[in-house]
PDB file of N, CA and C in Angstrom:
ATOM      1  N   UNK A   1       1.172 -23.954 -15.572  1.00  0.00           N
ATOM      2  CA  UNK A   1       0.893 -23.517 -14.220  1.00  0.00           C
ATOM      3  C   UNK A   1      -0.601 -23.726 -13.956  1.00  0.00           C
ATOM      4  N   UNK A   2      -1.065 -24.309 -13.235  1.00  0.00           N
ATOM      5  CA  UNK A   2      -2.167 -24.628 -12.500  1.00  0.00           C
ATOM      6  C   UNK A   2      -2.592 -23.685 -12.088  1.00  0.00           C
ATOM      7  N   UNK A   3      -3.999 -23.038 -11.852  1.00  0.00           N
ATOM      8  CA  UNK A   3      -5.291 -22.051 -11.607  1.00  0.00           C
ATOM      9  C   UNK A   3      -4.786 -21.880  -9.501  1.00  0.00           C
ATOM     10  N   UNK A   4      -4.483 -22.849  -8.985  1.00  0.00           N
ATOM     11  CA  UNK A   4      -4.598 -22.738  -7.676  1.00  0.00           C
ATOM     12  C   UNK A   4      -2.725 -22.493  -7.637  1.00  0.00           C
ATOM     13  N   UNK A   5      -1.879 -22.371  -8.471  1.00  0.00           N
ATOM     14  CA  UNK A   5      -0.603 -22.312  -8.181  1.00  0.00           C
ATOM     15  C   UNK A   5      -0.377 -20.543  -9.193  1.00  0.00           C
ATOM     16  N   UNK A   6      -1.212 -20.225  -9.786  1.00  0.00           N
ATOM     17  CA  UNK A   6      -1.598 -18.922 -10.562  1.00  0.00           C
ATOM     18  C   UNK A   6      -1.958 -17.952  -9.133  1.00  0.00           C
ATOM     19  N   UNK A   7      -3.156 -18.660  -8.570  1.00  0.00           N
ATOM     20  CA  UNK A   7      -3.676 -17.574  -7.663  1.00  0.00           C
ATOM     21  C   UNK A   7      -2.875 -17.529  -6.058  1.00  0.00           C
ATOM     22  N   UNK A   8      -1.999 -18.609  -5.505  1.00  0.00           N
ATOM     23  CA  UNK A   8      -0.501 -18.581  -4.568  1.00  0.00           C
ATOM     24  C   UNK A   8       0.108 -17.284  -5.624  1.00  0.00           C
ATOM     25  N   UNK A   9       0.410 -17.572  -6.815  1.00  0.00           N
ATOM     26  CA  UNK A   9       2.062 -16.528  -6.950  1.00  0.00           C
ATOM     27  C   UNK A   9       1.247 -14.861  -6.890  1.00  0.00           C
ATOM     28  N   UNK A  10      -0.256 -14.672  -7.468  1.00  0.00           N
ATOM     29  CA  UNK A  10      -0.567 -13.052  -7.372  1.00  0.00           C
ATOM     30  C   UNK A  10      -1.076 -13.208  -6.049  1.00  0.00           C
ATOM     31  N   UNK A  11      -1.100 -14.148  -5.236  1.00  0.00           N
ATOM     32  CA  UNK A  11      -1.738 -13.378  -3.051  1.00  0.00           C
ATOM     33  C   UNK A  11      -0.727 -13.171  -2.470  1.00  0.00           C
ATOM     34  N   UNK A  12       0.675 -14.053  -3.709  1.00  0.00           N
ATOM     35  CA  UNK A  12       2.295 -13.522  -2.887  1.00  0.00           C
ATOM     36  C   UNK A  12       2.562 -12.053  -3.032  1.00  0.00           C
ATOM     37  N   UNK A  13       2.328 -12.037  -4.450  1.00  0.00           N
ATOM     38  CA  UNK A  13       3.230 -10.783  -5.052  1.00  0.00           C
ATOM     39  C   UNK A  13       2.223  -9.312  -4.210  1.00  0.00           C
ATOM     40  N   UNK A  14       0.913  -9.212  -3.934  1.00  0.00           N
ATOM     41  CA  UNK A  14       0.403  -8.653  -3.536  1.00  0.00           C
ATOM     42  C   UNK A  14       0.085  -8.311  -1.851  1.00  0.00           C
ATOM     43  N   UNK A  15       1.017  -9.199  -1.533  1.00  0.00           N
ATOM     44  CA  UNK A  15       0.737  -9.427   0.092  1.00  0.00           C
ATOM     45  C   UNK A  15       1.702  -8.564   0.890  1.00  0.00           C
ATOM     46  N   UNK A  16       2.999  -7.707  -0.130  1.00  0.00           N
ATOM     47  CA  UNK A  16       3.189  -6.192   0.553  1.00  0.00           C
ATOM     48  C   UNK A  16       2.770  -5.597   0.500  1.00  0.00           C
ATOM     49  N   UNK A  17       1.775  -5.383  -0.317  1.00  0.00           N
ATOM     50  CA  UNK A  17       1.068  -4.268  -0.971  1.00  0.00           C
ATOM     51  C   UNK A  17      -0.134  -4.177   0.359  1.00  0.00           C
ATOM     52  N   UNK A  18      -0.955  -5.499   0.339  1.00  0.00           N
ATOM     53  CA  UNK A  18      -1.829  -5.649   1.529  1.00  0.00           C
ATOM     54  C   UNK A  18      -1.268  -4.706   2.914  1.00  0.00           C
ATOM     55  N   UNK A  19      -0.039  -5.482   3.160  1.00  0.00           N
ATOM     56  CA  UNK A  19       0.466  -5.536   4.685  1.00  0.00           C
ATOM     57  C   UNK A  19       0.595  -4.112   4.881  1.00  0.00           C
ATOM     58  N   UNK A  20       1.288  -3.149   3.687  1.00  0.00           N
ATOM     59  CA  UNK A  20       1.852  -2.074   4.086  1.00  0.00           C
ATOM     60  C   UNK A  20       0.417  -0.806   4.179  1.00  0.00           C
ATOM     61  N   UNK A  21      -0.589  -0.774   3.200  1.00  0.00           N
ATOM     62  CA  UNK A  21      -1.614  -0.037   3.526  1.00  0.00           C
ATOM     63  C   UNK A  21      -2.636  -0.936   4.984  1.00  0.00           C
ATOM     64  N   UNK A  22      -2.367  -1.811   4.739  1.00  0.00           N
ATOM     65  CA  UNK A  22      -3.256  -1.984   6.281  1.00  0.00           C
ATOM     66  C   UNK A  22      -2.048  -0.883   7.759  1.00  0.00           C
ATOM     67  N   UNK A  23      -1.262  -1.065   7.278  1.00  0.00           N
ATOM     68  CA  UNK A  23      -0.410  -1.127   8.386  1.00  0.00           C
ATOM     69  C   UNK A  23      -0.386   0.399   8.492  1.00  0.00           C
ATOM     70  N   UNK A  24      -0.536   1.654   7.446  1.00  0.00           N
ATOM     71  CA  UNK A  24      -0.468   2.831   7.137  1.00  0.00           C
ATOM     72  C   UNK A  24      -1.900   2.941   8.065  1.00  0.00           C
ATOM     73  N   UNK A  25      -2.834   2.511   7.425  1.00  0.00           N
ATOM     74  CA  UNK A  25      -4.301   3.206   7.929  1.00  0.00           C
ATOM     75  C   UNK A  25      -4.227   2.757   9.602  1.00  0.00           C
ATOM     76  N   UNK A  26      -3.629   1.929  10.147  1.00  0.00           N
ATOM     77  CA  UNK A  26      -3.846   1.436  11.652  1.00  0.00           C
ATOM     78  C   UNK A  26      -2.854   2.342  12.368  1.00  0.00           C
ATOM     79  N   UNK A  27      -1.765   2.389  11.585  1.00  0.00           N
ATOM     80  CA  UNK A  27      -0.842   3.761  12.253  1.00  0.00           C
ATOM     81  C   UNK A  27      -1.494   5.182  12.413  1.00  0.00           C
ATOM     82  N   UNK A  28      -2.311   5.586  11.054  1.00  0.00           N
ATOM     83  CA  UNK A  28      -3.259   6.724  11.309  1.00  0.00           C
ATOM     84  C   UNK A  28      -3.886   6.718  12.389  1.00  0.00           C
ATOM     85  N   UNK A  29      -4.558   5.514  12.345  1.00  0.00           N
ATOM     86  CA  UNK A  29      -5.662   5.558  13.496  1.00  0.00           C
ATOM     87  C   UNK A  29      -5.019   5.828  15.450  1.00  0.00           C
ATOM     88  N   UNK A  30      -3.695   5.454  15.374  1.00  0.00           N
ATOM     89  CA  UNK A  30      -3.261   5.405  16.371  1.00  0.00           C
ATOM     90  C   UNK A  30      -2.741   6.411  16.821  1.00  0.00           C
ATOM     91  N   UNK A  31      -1.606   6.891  15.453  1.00  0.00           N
ATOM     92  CA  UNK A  31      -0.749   8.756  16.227  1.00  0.00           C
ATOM     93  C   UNK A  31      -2.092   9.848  15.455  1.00  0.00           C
ATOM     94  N   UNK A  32      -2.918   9.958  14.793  1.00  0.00           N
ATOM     95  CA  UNK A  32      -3.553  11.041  14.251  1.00  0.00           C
ATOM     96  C   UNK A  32      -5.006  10.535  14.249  1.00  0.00           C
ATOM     97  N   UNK A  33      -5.774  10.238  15.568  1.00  0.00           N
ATOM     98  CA  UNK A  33      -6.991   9.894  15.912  1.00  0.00           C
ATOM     99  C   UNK A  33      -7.899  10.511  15.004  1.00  0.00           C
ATOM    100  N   UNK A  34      -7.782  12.192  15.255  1.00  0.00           N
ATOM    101  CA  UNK A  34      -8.912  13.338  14.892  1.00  0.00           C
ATOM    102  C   UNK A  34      -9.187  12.992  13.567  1.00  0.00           C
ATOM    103  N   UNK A  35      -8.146  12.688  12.337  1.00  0.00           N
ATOM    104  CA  UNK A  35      -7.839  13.133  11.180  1.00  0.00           C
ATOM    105  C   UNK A  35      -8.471  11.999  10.726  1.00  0.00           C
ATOM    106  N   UNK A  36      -8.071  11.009  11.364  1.00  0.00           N
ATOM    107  CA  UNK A  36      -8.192   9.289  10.857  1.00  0.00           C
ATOM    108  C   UNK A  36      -9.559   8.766  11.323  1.00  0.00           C
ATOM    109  N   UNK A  37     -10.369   9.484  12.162  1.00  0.00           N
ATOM    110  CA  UNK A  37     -11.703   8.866  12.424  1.00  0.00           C
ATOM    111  C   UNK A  37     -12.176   9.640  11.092  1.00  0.00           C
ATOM    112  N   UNK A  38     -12.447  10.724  10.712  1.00  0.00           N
ATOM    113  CA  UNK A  38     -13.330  11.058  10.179  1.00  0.00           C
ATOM    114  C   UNK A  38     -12.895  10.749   8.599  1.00  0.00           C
ATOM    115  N   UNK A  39     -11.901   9.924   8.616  1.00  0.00           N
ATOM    116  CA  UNK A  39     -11.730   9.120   6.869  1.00  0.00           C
ATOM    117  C   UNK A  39     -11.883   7.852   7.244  1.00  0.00           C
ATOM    118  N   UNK A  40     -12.105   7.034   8.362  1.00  0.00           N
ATOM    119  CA  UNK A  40     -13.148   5.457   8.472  1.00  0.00           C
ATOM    120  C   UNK A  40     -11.318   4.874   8.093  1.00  0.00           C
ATOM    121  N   UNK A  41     -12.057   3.041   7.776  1.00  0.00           N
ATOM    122  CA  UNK A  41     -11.052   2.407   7.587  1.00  0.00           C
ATOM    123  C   UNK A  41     -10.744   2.145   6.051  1.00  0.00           C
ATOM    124  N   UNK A  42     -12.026   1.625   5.559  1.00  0.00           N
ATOM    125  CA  UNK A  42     -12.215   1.350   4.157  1.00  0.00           C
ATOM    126  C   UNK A  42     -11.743   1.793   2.850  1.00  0.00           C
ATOM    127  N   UNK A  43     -11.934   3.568   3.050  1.00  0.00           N
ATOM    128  CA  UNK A  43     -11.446   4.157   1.956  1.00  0.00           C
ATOM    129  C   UNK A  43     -10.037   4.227   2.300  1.00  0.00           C
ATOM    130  N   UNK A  44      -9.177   4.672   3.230  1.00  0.00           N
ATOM    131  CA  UNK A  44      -8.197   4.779   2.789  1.00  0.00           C
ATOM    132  C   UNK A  44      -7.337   3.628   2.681  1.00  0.00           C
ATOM    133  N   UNK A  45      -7.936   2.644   3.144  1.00  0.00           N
ATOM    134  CA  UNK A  45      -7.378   0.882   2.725  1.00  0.00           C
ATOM    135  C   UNK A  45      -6.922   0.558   1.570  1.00  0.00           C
ATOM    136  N   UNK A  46      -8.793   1.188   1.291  1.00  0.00           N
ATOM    137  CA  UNK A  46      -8.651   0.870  -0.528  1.00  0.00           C
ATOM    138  C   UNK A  46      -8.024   1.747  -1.627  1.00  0.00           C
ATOM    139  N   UNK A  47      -7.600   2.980  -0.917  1.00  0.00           N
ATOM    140  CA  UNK A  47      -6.801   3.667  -2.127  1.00  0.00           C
ATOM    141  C   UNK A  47      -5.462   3.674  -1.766  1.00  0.00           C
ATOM    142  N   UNK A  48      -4.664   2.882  -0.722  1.00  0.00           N
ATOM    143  CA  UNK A  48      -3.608   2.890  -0.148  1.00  0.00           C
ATOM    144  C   UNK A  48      -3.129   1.137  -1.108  1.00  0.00           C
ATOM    145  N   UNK A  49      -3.871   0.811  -0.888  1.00  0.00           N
ATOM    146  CA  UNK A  49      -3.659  -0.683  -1.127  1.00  0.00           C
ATOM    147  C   UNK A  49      -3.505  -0.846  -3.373  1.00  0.00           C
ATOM    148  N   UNK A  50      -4.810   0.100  -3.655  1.00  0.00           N
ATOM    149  CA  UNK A  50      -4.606   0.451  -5.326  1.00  0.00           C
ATOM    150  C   UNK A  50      -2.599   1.214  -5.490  1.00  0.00           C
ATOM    151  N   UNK A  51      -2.705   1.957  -4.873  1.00  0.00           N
ATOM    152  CA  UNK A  51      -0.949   2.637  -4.987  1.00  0.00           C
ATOM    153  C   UNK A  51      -0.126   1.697  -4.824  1.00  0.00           C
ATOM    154  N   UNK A  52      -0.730   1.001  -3.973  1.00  0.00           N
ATOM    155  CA  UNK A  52       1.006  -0.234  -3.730  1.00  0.00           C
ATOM    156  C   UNK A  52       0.773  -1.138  -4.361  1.00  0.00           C
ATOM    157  N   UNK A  53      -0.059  -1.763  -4.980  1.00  0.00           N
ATOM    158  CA  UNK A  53       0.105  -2.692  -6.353  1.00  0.00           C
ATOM    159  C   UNK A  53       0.591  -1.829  -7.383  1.00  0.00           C
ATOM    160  N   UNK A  54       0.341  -0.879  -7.847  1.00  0.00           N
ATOM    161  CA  UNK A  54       0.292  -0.090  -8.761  1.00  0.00           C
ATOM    162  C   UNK A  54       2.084  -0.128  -8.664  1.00  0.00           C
ATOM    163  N   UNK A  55       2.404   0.287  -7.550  1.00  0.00           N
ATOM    164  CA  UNK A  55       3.549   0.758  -7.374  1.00  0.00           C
ATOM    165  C   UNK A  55       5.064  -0.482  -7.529  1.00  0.00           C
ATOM    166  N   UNK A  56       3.765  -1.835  -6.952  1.00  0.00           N
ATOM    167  CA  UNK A  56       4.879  -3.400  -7.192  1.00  0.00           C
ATOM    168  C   UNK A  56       4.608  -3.707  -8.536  1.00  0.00           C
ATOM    169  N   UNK A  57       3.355  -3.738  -9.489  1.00  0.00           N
ATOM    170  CA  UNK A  57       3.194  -3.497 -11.154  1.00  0.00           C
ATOM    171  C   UNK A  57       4.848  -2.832 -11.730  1.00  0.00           C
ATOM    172  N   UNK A  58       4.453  -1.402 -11.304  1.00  0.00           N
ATOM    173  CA  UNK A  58       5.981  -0.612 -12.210  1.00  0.00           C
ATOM    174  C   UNK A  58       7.079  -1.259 -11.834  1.00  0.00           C
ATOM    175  N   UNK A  59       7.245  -1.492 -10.264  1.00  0.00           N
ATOM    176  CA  UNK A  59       8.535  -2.513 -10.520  1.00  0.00           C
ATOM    177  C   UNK A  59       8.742  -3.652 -10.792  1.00  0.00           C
ATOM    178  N   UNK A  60       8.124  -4.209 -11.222  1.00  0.00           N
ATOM    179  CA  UNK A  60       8.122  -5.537 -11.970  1.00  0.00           C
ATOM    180  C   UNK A  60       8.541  -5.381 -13.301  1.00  0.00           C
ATOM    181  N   UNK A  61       7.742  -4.580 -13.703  1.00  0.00           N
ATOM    182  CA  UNK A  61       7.927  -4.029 -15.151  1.00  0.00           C
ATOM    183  C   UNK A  61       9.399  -3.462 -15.167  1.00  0.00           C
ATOM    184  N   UNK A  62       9.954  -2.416 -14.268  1.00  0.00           N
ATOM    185  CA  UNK A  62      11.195  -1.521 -14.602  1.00  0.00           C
ATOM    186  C   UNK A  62      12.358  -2.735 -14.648  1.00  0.00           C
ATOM    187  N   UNK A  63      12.361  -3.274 -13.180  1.00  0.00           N
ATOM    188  CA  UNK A  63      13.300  -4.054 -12.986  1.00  0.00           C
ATOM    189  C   UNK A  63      13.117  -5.739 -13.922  1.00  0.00           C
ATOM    190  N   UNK A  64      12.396  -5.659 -14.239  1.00  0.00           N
ATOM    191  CA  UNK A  64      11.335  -7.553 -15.028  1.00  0.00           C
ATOM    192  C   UNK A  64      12.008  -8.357 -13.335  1.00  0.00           C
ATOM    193  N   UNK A  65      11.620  -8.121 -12.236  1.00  0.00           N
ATOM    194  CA  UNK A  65      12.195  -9.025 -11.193  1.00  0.00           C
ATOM    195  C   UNK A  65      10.907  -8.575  -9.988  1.00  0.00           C
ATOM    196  N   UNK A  66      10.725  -9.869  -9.731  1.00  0.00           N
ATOM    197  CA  UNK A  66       9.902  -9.107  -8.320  1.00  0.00           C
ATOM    198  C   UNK A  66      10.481  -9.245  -7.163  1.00  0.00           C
ATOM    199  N   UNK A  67      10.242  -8.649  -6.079  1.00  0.00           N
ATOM    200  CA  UNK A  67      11.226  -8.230  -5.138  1.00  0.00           C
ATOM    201  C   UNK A  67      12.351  -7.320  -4.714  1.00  0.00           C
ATOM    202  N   UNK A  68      12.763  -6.519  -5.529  1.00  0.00           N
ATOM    203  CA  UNK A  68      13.593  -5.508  -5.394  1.00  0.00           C
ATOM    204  C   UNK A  68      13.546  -4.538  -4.586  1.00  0.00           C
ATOM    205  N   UNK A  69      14.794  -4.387  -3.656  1.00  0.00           N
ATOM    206  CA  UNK A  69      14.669  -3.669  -2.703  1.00  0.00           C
ATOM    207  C   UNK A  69      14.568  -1.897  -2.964  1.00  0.00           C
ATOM    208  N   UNK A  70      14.349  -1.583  -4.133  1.00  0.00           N
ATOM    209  CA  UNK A  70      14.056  -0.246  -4.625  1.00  0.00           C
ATOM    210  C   UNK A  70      12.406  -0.239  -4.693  1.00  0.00           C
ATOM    211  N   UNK A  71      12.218  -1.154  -5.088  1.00  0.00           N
ATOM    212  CA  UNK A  71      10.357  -1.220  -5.359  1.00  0.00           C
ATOM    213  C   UNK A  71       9.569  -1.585  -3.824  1.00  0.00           C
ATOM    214  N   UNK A  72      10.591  -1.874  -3.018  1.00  0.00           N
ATOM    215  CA  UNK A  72       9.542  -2.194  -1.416  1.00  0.00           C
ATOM    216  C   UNK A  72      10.399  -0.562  -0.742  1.00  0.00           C
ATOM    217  N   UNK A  73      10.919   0.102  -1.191  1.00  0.00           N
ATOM    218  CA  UNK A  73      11.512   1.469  -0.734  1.00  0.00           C
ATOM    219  C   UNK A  73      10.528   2.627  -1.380  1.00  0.00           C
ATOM    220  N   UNK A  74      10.094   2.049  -2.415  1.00  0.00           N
ATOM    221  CA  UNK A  74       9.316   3.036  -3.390  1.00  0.00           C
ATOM    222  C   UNK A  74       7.708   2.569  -3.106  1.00  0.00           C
ATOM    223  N   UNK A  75       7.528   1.820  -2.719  1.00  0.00           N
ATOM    224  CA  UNK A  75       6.102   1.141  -1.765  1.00  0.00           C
ATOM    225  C   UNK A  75       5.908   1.414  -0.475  1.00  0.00           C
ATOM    226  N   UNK A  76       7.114   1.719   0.134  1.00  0.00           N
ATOM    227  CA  UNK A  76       6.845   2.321   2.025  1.00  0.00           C
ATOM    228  C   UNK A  76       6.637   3.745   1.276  1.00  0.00           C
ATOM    229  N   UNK A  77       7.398   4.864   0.651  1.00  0.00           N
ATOM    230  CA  UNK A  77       6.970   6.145   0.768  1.00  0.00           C
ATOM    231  C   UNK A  77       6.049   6.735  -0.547  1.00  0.00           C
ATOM    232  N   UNK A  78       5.766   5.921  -1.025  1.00  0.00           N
ATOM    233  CA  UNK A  78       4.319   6.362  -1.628  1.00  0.00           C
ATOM    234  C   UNK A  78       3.148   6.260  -1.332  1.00  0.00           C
ATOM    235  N   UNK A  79       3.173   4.610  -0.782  1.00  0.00           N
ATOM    236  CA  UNK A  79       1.958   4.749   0.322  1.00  0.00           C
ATOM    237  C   UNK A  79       1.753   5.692   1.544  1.00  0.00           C
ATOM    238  N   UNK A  80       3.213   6.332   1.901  1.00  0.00           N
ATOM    239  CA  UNK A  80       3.449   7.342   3.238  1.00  0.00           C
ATOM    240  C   UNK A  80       2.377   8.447   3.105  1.00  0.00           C
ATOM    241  N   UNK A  81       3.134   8.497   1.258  1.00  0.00           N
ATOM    242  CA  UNK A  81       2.531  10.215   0.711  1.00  0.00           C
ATOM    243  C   UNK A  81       1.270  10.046   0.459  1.00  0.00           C
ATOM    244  N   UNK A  82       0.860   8.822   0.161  1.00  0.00           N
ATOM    245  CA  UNK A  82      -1.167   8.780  -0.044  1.00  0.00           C
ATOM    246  C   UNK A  82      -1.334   8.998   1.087  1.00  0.00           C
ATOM    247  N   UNK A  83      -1.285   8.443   2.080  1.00  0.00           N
ATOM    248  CA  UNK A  83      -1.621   8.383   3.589  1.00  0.00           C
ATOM    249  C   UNK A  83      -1.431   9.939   4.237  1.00  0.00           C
ATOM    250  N   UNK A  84      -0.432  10.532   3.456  1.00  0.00           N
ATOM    251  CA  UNK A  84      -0.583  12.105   3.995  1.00  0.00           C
ATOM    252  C   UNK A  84      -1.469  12.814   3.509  1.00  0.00           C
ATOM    253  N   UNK A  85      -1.582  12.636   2.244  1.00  0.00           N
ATOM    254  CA  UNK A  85      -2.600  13.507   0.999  1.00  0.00           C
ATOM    255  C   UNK A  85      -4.088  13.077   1.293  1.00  0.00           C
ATOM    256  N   UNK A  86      -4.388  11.746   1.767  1.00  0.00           N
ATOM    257  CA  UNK A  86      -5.697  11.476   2.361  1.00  0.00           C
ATOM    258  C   UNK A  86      -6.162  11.939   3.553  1.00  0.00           C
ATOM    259  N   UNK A  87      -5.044  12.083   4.298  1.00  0.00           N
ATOM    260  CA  UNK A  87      -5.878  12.561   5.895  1.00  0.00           C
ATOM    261  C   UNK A  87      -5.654  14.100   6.087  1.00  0.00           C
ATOM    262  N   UNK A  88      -5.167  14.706   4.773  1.00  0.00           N
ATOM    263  CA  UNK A  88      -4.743  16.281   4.653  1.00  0.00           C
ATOM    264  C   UNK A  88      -3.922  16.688   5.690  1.00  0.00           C
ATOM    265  N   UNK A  89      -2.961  16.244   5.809  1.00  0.00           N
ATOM    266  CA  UNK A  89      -2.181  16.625   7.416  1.00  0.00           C
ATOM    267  C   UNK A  89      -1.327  17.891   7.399  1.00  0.00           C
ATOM    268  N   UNK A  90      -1.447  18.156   6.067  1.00  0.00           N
ATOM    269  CA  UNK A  90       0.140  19.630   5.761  1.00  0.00           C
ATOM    270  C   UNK A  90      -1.375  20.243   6.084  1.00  0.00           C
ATOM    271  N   UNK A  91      -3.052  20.328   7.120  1.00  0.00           N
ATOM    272  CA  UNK A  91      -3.644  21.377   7.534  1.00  0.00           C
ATOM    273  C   UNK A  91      -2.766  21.546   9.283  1.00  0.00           C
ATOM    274  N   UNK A  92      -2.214  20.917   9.578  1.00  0.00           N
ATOM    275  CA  UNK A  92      -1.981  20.920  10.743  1.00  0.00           C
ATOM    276  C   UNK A  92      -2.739  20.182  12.294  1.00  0.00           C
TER     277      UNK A  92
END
């Protein structure tokens, strides 16, 4: 495998991981203004985006398959629950 056909298969395997914390922090920003200005964009990008690799890692590993529709089910609500635990929302 070639260096430029190495770095296509990890911008694939990582590009839910991308889509779904970008897509978490822009939803913050939109229904929970108050909560979501005063945590910026950056940090919770970047610790939204560490969970969902983390989270496509274990399923790779559990299942040895990438793509499984348990591991993009287990990637929407863990990133949900960082995204809650970061903007502290169980304050009301």
């Amino acid at each position: 495998m070639s260096t430029l056909l190495a770095i296509n298969h990890l911008l694939n395997f990582v590009a839910p991981a991308f889509a779904v914390a970008l897509l978490m922090v822009a939803g913050s920003q939109v229904f929970d203004r108050k909560r979501a200005r005063s945590q910026g964009w950056i940090k919770p990008f970047a610790i939204n985006f560490v969970i969902c690799t983390t989270v496509l890692l274990c399923g790779l590993v559990v299942f040895g398959d990438d793509g499984k529709i348990w591991t993009y089910g287990a990637l929407v609500v863990i990133s949900a629950t960082s995204q809650f635990l970061i903007l502290r929302a169980w304050r009301g």
